[in-house]
Structure formats: C-alpha cells, structure tokens
Protein backbone atom coordinates (compact mmCIF):
# COMPACT_ATOMS: atom_id res chain seq x y z
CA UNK A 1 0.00 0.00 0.00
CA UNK A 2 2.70 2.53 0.85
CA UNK A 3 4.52 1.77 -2.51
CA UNK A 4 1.01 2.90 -3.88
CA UNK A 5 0.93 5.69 -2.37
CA UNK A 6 4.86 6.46 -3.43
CA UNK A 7 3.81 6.02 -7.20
CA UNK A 8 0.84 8.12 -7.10
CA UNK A 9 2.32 10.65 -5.49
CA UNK A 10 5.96 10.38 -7.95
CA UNK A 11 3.17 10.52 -10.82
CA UNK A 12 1.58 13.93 -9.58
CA UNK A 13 5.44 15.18 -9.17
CA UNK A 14 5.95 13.73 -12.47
CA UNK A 15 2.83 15.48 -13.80
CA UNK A 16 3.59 19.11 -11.88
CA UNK A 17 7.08 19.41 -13.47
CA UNK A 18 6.07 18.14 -16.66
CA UNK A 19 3.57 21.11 -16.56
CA UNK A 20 6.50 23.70 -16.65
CA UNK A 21 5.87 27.08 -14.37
CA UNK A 22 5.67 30.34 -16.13
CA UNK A 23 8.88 32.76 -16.29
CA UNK A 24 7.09 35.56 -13.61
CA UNK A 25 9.22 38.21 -14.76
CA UNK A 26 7.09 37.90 -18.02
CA UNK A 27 3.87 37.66 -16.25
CA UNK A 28 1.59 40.85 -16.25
CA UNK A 29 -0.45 41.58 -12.93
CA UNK A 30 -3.47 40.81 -15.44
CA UNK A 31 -2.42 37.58 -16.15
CA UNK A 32 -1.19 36.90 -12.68
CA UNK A 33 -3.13 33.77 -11.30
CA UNK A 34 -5.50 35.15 -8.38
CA UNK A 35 -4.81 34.20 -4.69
CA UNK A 36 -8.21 32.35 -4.00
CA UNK A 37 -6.16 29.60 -2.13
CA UNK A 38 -6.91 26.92 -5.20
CA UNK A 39 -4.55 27.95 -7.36
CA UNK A 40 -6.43 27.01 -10.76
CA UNK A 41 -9.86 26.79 -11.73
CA UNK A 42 -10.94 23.56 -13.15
CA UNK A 43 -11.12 24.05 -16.60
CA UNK A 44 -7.84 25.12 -16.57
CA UNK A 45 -6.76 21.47 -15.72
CA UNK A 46 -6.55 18.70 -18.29
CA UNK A 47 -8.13 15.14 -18.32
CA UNK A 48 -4.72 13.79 -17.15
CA UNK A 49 -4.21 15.88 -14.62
CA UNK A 50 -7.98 15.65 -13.37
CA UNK A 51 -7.10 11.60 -13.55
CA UNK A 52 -3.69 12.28 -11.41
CA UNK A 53 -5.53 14.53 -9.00
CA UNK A 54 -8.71 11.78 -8.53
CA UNK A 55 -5.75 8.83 -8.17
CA UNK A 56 -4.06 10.51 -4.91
CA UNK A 57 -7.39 11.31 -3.85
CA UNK A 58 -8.41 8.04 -3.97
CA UNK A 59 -5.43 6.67 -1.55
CA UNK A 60 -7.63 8.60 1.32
CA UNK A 61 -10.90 7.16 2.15
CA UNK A 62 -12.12 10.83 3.42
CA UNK A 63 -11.29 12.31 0.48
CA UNK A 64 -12.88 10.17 -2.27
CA UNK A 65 -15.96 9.84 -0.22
CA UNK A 66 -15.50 13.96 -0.39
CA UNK A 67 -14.51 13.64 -4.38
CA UNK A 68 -18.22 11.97 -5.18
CA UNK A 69 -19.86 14.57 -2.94
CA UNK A 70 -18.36 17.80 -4.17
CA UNK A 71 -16.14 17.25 -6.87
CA UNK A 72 -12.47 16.23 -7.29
CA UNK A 73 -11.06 19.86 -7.20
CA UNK A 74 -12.71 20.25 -3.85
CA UNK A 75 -11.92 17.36 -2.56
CA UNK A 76 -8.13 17.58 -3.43
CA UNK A 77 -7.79 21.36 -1.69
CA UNK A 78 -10.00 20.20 1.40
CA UNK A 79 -7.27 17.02 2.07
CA UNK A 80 -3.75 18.15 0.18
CA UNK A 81 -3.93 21.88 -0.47
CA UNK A 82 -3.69 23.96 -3.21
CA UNK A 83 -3.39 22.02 -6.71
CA UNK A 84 0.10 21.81 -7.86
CA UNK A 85 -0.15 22.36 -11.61
C-alpha cells in the first residue's frame, strides 16, 4: 500500500514538473493567477491531470468519499492543499 501511495504521489510530481511554471518576470499583474487559495480553476486542468488529482485522492478514504460529494477539485484542496499544476 505505501509503494502505492509512493507512485501516485511520484506521478503527480511527475505530472507538476512536466507542466512547466511560467517565467514571472514575463507575467503581467493581469495575467497573474489570483490568490483564491486553489490555485487554478478547473477548466484550466486537463483530463490527465484531473485523472492524477482523482488517483491521490483516492489513496484517502475521506477524500474520495469527499470527491463523489463535491467534486475532485474540492476534494483535493479540502485534504492536500492547493493544486500543484
């Protein structure tokens, strides 16, 4: 189970860095990402990353019974914080 969890969580690493992170000196304030505390909104997000996101989720019993109540975005900020990509 733990070498589950390792692999899920390697793949969301995998997925954040494959993602890139914009060059902030080249960022207007305009297109700045607003501080709401979830860090994307969720059509922003991709089907893969939606899938990575629901797979970590899914390691916690809490939060996937949270995921089919209110969605895998809230879900994932309620247990794990802001979403990494």
């Amino acid at each position: 189970m733990k070498s589950l969890t390792l692999l899920i969580f390697c793949c969301v690493i995998a997925a954040c860095l494959s993602a890139g992170l914009p060059d902030t000196k080249s960022v207007s304030p305009a297109e700045s990402p607003s501080d709401d505390g979830v860090g994307t909104a969720p059509a922003d997000l991709t089907v893969t990353q939606l899938e990575s996101l629901r797979e970590v989720c899914e390691a916690n019993l809490a939060c996937e019974h949270m995921m089919d109540v209110s969605g895998i975005i809230a879900a994932y900020t309620a247990y794990y914080g802001p979403i990494p990509y």
